[in-house]
C-alpha atoms as a PDB file:
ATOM      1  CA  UNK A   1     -99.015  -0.638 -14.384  1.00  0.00           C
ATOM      2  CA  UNK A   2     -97.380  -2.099 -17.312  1.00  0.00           C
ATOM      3  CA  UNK A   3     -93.514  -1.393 -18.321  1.00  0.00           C
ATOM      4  CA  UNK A   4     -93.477   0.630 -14.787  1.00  0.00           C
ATOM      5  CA  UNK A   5     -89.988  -0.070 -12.920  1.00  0.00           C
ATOM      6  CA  UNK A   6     -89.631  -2.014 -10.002  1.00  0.00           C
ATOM      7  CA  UNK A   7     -86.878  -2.284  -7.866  1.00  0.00           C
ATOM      8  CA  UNK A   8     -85.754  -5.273  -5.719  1.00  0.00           C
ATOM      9  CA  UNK A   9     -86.528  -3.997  -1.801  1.00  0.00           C
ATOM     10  CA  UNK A  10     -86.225  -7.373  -0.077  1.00  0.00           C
ATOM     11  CA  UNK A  11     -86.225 -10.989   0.183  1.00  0.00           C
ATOM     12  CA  UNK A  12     -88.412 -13.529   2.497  1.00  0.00           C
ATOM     13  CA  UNK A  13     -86.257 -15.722   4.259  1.00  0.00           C
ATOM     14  CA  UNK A  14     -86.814 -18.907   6.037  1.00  0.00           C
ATOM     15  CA  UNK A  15     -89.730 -19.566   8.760  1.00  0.00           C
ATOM     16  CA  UNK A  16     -89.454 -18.359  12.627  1.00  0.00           C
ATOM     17  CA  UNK A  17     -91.453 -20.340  14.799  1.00  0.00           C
ATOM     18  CA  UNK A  18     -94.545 -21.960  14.286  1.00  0.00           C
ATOM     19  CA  UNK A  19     -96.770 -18.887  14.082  1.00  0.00           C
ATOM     20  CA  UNK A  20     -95.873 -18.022  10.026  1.00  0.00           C
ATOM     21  CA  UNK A  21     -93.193 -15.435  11.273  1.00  0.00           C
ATOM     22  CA  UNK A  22     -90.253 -15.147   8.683  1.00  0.00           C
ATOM     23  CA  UNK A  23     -86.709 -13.766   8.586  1.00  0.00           C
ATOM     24  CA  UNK A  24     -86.495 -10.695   6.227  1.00  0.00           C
ATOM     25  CA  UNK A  25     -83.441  -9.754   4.275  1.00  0.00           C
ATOM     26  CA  UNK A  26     -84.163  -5.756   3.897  1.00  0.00           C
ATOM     27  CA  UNK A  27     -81.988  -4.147   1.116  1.00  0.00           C
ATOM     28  CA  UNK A  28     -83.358  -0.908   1.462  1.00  0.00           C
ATOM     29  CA  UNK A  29     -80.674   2.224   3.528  1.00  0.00           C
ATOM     30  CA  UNK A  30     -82.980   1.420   6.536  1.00  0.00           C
ATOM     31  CA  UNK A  31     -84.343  -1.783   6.750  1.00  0.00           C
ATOM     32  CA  UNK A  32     -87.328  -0.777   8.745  1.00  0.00           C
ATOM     33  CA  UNK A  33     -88.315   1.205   5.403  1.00  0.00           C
ATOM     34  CA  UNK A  34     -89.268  -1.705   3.427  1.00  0.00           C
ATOM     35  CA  UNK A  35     -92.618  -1.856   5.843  1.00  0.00           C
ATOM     36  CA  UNK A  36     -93.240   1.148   4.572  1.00  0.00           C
ATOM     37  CA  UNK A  37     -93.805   1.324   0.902  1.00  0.00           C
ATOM     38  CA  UNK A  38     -96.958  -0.321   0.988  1.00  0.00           C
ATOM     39  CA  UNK A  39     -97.910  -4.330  -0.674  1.00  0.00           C
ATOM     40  CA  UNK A  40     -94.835  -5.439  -1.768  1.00  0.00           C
ATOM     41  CA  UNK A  41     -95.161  -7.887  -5.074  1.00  0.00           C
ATOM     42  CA  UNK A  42     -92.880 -11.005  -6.298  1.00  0.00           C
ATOM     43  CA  UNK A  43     -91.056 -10.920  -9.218  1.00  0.00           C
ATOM     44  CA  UNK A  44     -94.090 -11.590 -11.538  1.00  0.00           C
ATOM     45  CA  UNK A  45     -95.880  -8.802  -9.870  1.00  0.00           C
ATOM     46  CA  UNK A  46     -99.019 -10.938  -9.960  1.00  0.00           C
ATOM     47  CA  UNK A  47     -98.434 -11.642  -5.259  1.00  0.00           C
ATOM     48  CA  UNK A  48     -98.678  -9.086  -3.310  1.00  0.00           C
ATOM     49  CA  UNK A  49     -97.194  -8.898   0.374  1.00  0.00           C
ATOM     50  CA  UNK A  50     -98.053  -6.772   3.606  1.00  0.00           C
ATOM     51  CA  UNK A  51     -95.294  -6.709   6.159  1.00  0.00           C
ATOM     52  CA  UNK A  52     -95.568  -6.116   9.863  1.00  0.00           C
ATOM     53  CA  UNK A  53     -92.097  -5.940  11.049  1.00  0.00           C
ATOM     54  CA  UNK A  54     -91.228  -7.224  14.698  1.00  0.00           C
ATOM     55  CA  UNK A  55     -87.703  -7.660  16.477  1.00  0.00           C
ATOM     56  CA  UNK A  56     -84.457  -8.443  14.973  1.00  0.00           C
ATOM     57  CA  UNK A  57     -85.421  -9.162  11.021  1.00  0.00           C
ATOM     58  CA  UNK A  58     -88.116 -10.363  11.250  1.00  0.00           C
ATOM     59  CA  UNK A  59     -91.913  -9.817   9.952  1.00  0.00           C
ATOM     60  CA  UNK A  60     -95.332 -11.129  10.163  1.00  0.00           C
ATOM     61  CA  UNK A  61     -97.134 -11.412   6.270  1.00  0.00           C
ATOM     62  CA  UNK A  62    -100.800 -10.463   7.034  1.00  0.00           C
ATOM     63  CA  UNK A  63    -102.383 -13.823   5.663  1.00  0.00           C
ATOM     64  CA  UNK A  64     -99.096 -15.899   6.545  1.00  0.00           C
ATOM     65  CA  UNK A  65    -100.255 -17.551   9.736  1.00  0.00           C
ATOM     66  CA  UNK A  66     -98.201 -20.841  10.255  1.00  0.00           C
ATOM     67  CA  UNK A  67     -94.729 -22.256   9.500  1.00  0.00           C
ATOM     68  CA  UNK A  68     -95.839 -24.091   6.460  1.00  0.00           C
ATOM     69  CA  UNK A  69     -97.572 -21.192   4.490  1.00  0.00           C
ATOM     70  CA  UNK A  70     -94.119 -19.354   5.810  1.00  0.00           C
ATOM     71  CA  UNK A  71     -91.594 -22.157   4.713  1.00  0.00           C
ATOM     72  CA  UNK A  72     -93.658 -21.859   0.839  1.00  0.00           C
ATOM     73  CA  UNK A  73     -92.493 -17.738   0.624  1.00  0.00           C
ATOM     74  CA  UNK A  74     -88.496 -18.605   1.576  1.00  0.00           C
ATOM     75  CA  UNK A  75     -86.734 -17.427  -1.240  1.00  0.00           C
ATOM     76  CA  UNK A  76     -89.318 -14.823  -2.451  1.00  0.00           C
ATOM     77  CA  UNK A  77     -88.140 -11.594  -3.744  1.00  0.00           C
ATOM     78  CA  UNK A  78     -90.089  -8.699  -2.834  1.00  0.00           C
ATOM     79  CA  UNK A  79     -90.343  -5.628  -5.224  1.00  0.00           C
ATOM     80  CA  UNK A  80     -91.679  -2.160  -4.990  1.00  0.00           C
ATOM     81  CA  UNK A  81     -92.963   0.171  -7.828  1.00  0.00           C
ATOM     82  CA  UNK A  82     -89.751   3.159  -8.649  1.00  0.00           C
ATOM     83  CA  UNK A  83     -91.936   5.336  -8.234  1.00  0.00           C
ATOM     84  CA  UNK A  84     -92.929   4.230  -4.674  1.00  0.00           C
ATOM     85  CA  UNK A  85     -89.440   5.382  -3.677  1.00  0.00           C
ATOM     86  CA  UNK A  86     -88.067   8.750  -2.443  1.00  0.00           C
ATOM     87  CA  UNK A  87     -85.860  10.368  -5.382  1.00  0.00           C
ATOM     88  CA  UNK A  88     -82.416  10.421  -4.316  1.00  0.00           C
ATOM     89  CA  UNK A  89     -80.851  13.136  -1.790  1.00  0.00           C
ATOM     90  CA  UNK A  90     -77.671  13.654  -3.658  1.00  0.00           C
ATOM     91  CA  UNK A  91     -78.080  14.712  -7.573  1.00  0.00           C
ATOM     92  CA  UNK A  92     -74.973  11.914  -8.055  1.00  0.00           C
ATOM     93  CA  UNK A  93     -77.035   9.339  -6.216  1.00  0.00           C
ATOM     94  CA  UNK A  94     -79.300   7.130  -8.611  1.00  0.00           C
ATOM     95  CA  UNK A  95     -80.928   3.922  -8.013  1.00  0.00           C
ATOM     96  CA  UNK A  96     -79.343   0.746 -10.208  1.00  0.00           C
ATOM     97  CA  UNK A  97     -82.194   0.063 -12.279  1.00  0.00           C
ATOM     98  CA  UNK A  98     -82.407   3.766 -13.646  1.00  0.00           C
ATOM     99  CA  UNK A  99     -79.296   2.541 -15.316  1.00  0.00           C
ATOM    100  CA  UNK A 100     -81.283   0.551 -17.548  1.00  0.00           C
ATOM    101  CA  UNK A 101     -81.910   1.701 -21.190  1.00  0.00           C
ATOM    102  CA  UNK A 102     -79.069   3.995 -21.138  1.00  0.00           C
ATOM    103  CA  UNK A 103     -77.197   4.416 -24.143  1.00  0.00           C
ATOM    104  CA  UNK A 104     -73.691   2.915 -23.441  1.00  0.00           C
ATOM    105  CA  UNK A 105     -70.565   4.737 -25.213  1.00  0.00           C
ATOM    106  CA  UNK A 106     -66.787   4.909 -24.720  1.00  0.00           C
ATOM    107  CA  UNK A 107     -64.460   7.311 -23.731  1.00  0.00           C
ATOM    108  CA  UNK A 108     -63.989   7.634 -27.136  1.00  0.00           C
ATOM    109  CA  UNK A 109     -67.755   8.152 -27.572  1.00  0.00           C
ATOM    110  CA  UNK A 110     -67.611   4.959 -29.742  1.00  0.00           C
ATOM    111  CA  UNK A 111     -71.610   3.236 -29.310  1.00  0.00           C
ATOM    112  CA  UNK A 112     -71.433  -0.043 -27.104  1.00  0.00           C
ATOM    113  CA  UNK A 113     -75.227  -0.758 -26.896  1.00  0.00           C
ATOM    114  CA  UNK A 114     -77.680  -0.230 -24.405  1.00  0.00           C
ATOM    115  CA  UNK A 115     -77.626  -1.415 -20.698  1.00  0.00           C
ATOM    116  CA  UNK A 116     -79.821  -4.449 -21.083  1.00  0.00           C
ATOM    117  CA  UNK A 117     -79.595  -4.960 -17.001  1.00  0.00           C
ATOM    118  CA  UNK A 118     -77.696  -4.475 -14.235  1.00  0.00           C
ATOM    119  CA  UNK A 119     -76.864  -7.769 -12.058  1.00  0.00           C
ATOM    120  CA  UNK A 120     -75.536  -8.750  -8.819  1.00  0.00           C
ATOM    121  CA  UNK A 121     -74.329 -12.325  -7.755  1.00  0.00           C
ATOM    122  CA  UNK A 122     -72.022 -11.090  -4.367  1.00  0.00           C
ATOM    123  CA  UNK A 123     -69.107 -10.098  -6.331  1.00  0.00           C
ATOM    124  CA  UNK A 124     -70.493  -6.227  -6.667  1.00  0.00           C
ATOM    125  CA  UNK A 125     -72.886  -5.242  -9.449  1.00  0.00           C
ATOM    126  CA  UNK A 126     -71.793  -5.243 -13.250  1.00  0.00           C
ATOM    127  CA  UNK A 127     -73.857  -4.495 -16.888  1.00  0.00           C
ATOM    128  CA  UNK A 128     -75.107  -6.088 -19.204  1.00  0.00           C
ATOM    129  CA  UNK A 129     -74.495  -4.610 -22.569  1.00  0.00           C
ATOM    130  CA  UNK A 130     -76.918  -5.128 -25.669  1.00  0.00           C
ATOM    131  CA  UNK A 131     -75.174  -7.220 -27.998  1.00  0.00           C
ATOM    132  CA  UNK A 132     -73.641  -7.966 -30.308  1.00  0.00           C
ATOM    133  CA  UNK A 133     -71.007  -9.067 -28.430  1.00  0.00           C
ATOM    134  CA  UNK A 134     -73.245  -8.630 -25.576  1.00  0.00           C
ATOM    135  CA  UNK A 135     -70.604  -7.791 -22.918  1.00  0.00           C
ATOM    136  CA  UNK A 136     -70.708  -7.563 -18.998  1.00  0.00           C
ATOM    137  CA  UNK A 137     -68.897  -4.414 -17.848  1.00  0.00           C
ATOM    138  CA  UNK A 138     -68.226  -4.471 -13.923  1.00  0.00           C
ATOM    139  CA  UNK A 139     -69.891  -1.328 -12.558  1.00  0.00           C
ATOM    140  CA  UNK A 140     -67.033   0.432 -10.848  1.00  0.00           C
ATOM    141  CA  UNK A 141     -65.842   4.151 -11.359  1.00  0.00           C
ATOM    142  CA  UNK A 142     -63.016   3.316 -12.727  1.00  0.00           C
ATOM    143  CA  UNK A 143     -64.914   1.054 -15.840  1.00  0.00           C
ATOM    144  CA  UNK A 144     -67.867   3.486 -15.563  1.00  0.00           C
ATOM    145  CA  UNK A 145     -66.349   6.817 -15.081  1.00  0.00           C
ATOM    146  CA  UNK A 146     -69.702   9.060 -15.841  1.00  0.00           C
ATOM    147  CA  UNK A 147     -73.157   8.040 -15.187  1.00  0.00           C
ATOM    148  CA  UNK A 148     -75.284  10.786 -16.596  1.00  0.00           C
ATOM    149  CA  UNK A 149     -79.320   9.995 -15.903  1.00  0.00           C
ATOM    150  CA  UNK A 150     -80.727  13.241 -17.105  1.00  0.00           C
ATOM    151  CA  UNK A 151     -78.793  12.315 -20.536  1.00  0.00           C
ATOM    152  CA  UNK A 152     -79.712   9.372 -21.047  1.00  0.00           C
ATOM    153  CA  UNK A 153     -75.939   7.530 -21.031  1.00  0.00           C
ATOM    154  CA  UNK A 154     -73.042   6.176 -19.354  1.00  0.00           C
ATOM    155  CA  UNK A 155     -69.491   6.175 -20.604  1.00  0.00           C
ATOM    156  CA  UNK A 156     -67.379   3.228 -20.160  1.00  0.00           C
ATOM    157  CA  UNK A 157     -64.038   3.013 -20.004  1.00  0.00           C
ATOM    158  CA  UNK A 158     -63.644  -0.760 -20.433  1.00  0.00           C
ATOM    159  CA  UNK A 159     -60.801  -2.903 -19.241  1.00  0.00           C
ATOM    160  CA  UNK A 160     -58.276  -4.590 -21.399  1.00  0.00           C
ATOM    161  CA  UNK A 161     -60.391  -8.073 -20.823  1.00  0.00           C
ATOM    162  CA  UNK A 162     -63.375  -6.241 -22.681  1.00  0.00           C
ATOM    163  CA  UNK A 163     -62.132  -6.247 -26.592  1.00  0.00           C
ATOM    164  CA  UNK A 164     -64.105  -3.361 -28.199  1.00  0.00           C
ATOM    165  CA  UNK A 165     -62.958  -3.186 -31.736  1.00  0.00           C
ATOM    166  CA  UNK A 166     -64.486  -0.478 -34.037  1.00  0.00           C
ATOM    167  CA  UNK A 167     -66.522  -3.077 -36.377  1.00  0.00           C
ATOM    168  CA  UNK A 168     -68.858  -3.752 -33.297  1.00  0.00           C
ATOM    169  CA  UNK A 169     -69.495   0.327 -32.742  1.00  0.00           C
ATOM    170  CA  UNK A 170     -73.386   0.700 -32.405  1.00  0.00           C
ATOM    171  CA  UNK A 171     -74.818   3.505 -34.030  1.00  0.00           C
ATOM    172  CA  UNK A 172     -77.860   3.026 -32.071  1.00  0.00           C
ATOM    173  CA  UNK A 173     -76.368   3.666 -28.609  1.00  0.00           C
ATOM    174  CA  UNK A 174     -76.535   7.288 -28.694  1.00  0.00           C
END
């Protein structure tokens, strides 16, 4: 499915034994869900991955049957199609990567791009703003006051560090 979304579920963490079990790092709101969205892929989509969970984080990959095979998956993302997942309960609940392609504007409703991504290194998630400037926007209420899916944009109220001078308004972000 080309272009489709896919959104980071999990990650295969190091071998468990000699039998090609592996710890699992589930980021899904119940970690036993992640068995349940069917083959899992890598980042390239091109691997696919079965899980049969078992006790405290950990899982069996049908095919995976020894600690080597295991130790070569440590480190391996695992995505799921969007569309795979349940929609959100709450109407002001969205998932992080229907953030991308929104149009990007100020309080001001001055253009600041599109949301190119959104990333997360431990420090809590922030933007990535089309450029230019590209600029990286923390993604907290207070920066990001509305997050409007069904319109297609978010409105940023940046922080002093975040220069946004009129010159580098975007005519395309709306």
């Amino acid at each position: 499915m080309a272009g489709a979304k896919r959104i980071l579920v999990g990650e295969i963490g190091r071998p468990h034994g000699v039998r090609g079990l592996v710890r699992l790092r589930s980021f899904t709101a119940d970690p036993a869900a992640i068995a349940g969205y069917g083959p899992l892929t890598d980042e390239t989509g091109t691997r696919q991955f079965r899980l049969m969970l078992k006790a405290d984080g950990l899982a069996q990959i049908e095919g995976v049957a020894d600690r080597d095979a295991a130790a070569r998956l440590t480190g391996t993302r695992l995505y799921v199609e969007r569309d795979r997942l349940p929609p959100p309960e709450d109407p002001e609940e969205f998932y992080l990567a229907d953030l991308v392609g929104l149009a990007a504007e100020t309080v001001s409703g001055q253009g600041l791009g599109r949301v190119r991504a959104v990333e997360d290194y431990g420090a809590g998630p922030f933007l990535v703003l089309e450029g230019p400037p590209e600029r990286l926007v923390p993604f907290t209420k207070t920066v990001v006051p509305v997050v409007d899916i069904a319109a297609g944009r978010i409105v940023v109220d940046p922080p002093v560090e975040i220069e946004v001078r009129p010159e580098d308004a975007r005519e395309d972000a709306a």
